[in-house]
C-alpha atoms as a PDB file:
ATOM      1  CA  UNK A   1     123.528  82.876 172.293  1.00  0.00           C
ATOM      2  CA  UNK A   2     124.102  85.872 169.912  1.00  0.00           C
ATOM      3  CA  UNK A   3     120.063  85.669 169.599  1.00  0.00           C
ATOM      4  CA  UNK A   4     119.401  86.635 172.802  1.00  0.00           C
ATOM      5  CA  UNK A   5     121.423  90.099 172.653  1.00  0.00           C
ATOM      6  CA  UNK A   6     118.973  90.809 169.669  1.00  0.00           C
ATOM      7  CA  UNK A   7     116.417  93.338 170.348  1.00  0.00           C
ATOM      8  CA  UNK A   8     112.813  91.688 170.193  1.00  0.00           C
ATOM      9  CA  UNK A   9     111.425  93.048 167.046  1.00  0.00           C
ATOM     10  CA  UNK A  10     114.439  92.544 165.115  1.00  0.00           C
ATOM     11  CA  UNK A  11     113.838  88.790 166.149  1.00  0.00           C
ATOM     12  CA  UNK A  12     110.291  88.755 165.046  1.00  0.00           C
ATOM     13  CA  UNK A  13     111.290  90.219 162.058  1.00  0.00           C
ATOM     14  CA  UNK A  14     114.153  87.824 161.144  1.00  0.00           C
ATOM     15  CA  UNK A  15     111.269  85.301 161.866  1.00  0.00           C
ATOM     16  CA  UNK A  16     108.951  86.531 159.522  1.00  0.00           C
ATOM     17  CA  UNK A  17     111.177  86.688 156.988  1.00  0.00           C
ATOM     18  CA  UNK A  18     112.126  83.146 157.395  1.00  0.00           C
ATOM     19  CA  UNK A  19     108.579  82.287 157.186  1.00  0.00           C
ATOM     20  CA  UNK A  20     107.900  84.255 154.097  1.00  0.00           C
ATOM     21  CA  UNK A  21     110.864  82.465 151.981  1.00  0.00           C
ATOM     22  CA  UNK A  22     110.101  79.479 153.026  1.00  0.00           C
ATOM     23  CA  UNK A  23     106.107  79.989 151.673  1.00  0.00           C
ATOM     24  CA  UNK A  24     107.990  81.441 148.384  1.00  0.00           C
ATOM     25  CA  UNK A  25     110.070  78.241 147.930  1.00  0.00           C
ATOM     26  CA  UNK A  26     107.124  76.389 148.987  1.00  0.00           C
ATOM     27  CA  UNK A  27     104.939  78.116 145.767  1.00  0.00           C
ATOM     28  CA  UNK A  28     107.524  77.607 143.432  1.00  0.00           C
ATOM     29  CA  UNK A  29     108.356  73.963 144.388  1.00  0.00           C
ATOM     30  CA  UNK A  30     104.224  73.695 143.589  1.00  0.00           C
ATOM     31  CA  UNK A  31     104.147  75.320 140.148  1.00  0.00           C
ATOM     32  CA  UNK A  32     107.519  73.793 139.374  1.00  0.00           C
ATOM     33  CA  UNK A  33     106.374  70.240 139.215  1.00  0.00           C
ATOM     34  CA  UNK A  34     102.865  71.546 137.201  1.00  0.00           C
ATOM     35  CA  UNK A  35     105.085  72.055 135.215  1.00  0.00           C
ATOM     36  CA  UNK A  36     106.675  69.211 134.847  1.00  0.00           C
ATOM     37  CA  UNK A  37     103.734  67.203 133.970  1.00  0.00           C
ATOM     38  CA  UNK A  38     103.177  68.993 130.507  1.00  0.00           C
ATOM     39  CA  UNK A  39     104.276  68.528 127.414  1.00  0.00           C
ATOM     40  CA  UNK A  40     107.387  70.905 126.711  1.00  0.00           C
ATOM     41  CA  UNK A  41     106.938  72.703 123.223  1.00  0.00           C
ATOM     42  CA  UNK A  42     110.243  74.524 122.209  1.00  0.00           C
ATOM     43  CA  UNK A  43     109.292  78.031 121.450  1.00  0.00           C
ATOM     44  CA  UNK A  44     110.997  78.572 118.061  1.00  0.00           C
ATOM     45  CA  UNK A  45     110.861  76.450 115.438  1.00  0.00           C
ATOM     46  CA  UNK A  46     113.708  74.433 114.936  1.00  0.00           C
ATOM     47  CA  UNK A  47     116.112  74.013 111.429  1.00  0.00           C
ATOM     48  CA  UNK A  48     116.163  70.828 109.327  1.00  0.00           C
ATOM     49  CA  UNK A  49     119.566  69.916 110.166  1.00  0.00           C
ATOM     50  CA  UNK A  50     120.290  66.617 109.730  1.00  0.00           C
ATOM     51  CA  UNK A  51     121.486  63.986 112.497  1.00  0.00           C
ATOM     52  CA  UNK A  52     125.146  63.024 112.192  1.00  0.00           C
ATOM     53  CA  UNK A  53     123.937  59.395 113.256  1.00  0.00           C
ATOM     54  CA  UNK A  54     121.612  59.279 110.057  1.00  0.00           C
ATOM     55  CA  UNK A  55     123.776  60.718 107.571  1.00  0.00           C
ATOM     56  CA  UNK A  56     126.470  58.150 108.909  1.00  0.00           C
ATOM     57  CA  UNK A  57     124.118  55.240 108.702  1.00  0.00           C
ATOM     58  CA  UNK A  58     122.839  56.216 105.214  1.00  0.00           C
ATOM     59  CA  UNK A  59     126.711  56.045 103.890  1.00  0.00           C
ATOM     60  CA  UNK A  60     127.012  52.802 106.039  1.00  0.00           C
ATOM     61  CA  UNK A  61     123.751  51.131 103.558  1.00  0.00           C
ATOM     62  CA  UNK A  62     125.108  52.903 100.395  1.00  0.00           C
ATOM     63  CA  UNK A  63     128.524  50.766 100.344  1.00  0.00           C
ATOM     64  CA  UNK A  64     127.126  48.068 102.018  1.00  0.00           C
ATOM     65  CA  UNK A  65     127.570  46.079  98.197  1.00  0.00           C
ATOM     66  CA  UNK A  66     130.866  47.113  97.807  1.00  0.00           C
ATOM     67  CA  UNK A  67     131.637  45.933 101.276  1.00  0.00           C
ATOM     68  CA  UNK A  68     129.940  42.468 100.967  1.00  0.00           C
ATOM     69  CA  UNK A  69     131.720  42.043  97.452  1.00  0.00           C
ATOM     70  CA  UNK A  70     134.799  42.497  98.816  1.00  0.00           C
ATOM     71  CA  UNK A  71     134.212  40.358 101.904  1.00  0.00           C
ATOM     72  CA  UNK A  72     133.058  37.727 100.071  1.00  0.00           C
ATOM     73  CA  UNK A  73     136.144  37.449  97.656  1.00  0.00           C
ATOM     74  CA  UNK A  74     138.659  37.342 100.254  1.00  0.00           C
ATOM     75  CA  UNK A  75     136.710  34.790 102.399  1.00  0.00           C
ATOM     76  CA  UNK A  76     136.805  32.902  99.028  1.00  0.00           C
ATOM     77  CA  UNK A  77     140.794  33.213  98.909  1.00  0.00           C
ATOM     78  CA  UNK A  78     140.803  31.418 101.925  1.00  0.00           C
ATOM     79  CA  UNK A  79     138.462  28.839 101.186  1.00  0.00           C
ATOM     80  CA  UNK A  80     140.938  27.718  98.404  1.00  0.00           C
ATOM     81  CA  UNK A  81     143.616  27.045 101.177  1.00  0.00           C
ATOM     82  CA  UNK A  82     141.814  23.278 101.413  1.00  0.00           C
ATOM     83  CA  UNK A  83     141.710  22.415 105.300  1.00  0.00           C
ATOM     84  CA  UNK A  84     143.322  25.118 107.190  1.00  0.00           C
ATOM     85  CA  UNK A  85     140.262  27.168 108.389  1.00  0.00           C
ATOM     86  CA  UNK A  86     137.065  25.967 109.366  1.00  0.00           C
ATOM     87  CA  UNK A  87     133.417  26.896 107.912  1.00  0.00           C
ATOM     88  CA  UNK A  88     132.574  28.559 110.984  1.00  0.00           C
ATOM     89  CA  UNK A  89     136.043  30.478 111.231  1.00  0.00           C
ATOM     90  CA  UNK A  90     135.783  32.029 107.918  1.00  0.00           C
ATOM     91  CA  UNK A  91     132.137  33.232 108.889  1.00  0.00           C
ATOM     92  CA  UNK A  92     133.243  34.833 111.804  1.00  0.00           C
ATOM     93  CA  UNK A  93     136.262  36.123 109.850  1.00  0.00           C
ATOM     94  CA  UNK A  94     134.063  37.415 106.888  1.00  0.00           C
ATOM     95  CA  UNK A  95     131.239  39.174 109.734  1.00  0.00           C
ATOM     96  CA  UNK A  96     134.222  40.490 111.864  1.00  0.00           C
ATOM     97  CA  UNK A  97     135.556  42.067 108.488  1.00  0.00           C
ATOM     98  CA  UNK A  98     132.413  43.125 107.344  1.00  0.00           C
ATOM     99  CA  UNK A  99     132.151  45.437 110.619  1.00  0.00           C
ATOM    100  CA  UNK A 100     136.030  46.737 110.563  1.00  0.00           C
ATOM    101  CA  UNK A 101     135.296  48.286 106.602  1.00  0.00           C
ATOM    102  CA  UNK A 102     132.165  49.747 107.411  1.00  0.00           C
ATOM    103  CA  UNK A 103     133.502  51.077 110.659  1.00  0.00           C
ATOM    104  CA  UNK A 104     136.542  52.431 108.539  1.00  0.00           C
ATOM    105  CA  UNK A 105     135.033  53.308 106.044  1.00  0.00           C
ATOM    106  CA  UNK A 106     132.208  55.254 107.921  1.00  0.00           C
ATOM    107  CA  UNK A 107     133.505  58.891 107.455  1.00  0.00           C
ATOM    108  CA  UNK A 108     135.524  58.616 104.181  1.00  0.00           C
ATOM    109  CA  UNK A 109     132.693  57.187 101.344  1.00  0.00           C
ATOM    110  CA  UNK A 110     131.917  59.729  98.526  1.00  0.00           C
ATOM    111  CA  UNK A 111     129.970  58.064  96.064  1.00  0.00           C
ATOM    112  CA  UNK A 112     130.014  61.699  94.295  1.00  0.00           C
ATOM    113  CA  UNK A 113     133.798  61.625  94.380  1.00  0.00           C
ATOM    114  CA  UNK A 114     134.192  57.828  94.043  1.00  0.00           C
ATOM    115  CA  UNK A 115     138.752  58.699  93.483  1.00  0.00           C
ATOM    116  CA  UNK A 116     138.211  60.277  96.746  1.00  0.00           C
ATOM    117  CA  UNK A 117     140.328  58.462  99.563  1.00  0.00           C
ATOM    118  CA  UNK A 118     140.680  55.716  97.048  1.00  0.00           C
ATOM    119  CA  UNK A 119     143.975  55.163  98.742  1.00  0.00           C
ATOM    120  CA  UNK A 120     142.540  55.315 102.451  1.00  0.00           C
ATOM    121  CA  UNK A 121     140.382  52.685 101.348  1.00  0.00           C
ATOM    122  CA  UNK A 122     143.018  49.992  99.696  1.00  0.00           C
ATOM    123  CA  UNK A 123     144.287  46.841 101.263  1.00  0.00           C
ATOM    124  CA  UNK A 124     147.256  46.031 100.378  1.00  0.00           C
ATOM    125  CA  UNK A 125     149.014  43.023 101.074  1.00  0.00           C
ATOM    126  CA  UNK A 126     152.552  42.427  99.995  1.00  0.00           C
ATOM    127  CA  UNK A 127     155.840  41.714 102.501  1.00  0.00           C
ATOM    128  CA  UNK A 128     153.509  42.524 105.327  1.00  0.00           C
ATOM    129  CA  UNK A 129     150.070  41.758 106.516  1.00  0.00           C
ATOM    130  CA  UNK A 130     147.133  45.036 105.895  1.00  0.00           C
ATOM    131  CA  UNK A 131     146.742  46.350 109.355  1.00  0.00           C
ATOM    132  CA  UNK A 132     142.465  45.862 108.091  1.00  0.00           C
ATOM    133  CA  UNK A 133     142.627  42.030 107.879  1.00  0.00           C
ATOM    134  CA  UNK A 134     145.191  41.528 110.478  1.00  0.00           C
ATOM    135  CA  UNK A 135     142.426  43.625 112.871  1.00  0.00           C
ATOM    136  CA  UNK A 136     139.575  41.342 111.349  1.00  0.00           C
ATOM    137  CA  UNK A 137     141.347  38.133 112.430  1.00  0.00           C
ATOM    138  CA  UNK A 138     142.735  39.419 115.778  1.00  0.00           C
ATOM    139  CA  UNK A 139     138.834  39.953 116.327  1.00  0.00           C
ATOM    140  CA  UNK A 140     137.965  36.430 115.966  1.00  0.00           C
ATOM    141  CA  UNK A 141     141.231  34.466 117.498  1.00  0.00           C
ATOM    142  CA  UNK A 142     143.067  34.537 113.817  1.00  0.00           C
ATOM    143  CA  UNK A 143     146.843  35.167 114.131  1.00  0.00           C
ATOM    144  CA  UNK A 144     147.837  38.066 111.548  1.00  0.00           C
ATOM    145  CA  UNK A 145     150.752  35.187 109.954  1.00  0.00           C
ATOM    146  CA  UNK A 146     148.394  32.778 109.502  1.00  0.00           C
ATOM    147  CA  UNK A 147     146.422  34.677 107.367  1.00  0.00           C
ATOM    148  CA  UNK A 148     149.754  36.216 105.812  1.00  0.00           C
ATOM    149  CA  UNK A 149     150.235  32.658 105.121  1.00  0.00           C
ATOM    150  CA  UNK A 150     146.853  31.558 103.459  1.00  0.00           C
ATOM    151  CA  UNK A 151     146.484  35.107 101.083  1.00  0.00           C
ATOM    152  CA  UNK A 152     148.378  35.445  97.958  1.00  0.00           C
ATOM    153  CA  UNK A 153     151.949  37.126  98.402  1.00  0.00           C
ATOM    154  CA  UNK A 154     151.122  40.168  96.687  1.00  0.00           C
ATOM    155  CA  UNK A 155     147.339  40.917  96.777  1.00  0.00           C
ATOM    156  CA  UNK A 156     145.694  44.723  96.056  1.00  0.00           C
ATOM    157  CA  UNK A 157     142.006  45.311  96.123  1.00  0.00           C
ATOM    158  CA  UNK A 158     140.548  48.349  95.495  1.00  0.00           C
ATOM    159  CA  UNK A 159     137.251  49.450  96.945  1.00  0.00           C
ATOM    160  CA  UNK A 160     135.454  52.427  96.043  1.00  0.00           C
ATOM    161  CA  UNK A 161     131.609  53.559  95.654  1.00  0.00           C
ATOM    162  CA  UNK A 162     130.342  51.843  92.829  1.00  0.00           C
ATOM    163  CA  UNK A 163     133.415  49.736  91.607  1.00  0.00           C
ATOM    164  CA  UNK A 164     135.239  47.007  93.858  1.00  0.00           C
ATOM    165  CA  UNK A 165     138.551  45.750  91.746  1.00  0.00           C
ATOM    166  CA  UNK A 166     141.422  43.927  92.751  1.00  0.00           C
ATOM    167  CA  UNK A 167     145.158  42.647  91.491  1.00  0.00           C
ATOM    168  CA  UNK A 168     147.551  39.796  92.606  1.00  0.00           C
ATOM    169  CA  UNK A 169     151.092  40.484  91.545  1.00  0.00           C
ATOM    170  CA  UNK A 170     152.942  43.165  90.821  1.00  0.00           C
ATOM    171  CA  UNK A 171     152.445  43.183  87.132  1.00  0.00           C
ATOM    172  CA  UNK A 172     149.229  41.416  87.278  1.00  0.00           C
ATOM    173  CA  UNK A 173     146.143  42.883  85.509  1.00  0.00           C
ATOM    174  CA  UNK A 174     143.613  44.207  87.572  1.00  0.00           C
ATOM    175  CA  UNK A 175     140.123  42.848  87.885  1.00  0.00           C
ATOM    176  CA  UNK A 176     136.707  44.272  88.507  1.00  0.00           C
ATOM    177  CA  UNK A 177     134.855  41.935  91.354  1.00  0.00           C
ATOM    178  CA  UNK A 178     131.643  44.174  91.110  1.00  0.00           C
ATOM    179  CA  UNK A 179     130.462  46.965  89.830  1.00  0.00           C
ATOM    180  CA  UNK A 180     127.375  49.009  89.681  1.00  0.00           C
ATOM    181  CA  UNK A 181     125.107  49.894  87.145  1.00  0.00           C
ATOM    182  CA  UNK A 182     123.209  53.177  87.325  1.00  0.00           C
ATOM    183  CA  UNK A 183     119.580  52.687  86.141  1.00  0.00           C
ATOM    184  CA  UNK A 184     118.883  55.128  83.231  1.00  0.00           C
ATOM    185  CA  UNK A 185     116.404  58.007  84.234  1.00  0.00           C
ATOM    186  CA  UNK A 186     113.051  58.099  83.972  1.00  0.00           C
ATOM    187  CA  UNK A 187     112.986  60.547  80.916  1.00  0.00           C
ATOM    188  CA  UNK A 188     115.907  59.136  79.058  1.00  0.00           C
ATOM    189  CA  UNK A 189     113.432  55.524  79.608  1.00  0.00           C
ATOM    190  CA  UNK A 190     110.509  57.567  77.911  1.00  0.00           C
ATOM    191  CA  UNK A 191     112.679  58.875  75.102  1.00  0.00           C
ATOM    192  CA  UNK A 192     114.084  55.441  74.330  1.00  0.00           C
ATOM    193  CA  UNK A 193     110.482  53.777  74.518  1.00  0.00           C
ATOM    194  CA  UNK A 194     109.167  56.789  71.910  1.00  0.00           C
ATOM    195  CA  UNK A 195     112.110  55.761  69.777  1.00  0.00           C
ATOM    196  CA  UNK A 196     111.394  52.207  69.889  1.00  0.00           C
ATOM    197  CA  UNK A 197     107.685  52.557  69.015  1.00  0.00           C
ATOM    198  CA  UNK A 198     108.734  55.383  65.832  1.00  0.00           C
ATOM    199  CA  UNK A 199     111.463  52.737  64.607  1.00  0.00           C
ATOM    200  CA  UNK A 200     108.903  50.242  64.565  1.00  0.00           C
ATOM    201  CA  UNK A 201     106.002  52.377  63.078  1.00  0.00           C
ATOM    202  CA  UNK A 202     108.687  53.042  60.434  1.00  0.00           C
ATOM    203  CA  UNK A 203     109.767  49.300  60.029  1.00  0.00           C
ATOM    204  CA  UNK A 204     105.824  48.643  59.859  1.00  0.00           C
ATOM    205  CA  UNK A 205     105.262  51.382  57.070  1.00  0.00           C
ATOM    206  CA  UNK A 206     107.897  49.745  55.158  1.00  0.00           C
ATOM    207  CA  UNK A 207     107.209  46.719  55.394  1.00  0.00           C
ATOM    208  CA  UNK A 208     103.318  47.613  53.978  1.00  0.00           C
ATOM    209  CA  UNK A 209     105.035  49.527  50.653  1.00  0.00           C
ATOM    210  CA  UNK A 210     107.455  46.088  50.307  1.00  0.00           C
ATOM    211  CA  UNK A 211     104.352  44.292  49.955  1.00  0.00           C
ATOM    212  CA  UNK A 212     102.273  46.551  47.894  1.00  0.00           C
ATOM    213  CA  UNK A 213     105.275  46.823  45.344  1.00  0.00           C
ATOM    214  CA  UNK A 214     105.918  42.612  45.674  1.00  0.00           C
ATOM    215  CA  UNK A 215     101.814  42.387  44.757  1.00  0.00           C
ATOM    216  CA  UNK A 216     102.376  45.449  41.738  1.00  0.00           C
ATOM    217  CA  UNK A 217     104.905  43.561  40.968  1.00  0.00           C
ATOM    218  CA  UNK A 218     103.357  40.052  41.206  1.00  0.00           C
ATOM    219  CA  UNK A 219      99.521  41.927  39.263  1.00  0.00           C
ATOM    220  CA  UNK A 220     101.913  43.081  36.508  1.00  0.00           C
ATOM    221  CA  UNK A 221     103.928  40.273  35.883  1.00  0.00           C
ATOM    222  CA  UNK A 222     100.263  38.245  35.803  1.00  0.00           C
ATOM    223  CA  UNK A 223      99.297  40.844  33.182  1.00  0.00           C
ATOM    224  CA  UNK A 224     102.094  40.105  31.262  1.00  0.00           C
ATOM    225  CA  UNK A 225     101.688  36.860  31.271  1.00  0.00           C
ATOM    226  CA  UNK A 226      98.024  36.774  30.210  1.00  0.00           C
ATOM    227  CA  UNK A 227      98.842  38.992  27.672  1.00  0.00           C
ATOM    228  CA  UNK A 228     101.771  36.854  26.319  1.00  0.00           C
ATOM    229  CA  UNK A 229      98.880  34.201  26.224  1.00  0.00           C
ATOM    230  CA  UNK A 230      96.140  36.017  24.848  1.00  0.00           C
ATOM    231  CA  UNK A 231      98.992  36.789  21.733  1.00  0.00           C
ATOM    232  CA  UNK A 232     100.001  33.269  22.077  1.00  0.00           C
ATOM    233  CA  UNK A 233      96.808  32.091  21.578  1.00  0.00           C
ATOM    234  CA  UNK A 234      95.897  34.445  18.166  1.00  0.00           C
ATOM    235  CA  UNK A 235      99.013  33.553  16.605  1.00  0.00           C
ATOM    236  CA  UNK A 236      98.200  29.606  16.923  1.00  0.00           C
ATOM    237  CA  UNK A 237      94.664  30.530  15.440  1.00  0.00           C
ATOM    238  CA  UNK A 238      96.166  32.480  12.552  1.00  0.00           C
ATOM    239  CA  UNK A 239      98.238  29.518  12.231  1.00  0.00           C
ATOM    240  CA  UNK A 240      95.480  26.982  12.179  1.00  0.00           C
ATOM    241  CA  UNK A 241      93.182  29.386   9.970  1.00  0.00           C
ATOM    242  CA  UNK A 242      95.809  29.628   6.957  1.00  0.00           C
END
């Protein structure tokens, strides 16, 4: 063994130092799992940066409307073929469809820009199937000719934040399925309400001076007729008198 060519102290030593590692490993092993057992507080503070996962989901619930709208329509399309799909097929169709636009959809909704990948966003169905729908059938056992087959020939629909339209034909006109109406802000609210109440103080003031110049009117033309009496009356006893 090379050990026993060493000299004896430099195999104490060796020893020793063995020892003394393995009591440092030993102490840091200890404090290591103290550690573990508190709380970890991150020593700077941290940004308000928001999570990609909640930005995406808050998109996801803004065009969740124009989504279901246009869901809903093209379910109804297929409903008018009488007796080629099933209740239950053209729910799974219509949730299966549901899913594929908002997963599509995900990264390219601007309701600031609603024009904004407007064209991203079309289906389009004309000699061929959309590549959307035909995915939304495949998904639920729906062959992409059979729904060629069921939708009108030439079908466009349009959906875009706020406004879901849609065409069939070429030269057809186009439609709006749904659209939505921005409420008016709080201040422009006030204003109108102050407006209201002044136009109807004003419609009351007038109102009060019609009737006060209908009961002038009404006093004076009394007058006048008690007057033409009162003359009436002297002339008949002139009359009588003579």
């Amino acid at each position: 063994m090379a050990f026993d060519l060493l000299p004896k102290v430099l195999i104490d030593c060796m020893s020793r130092v063995r020892r003394r590692n393995f009591y440092v490993e030993r102490m840091c092993l200890r404090d290591f799992l103290a550690l573990a057992k508190k709380p970890f507080v991150y020593p700077y503070p941290l940004r308000d940066v928001p999570d990609a996962n909640t930005a995406s989901q808050d998109r996801i619930a803004t065009m969740r409307l124009e989504i279901v709208s246009a869901a809903d329509f093209l379910v109804h399309l297929l409903r008018l073929q009488t007796g080629q799909l099933s209740e239950r097929q053209l729910e799974m169709f219509k949730s299966s469809l549901t899913e594929v636009l908002r997963h599509r959809y995900r990264d390219h909704w601007f309701p600031d820009r609603p024009n904004r990948g407007s064209g991203y966003r079309c289906i389009r169905i004309n000699g061929k199937m959309d590549p959307v729908i035909a995915q939304a059938g495949a998904n639920v056992g729906l062959l992409p000719t059979v729904l060629h087959s069921l939708f009108p020939s030439e079908l466009t629909m349009w959906i875009d934040p706020s406004e879901v339209s849609y065409r069939i034909g070429e030269n057809g006109s186009i439609c709006v399925l749904y659209e939505r109406t921005e409420p008016e802000p709080e201040e422009s609210q006030h204003q109108h309400q102050h407006q209201h109440q002044h136009q109807h103080h004003h419609h009351h003031q007038q109102q009060q001076q019609q009737q006060q110049q209908q009961q002038q009117q009404f006093e004076s033309c009394k007058d006048s007729l008690l007057l033409e009496h009162s003359q009436f009356s002297e002339q008949i006893a002139a009359f009588v008198s003579s």
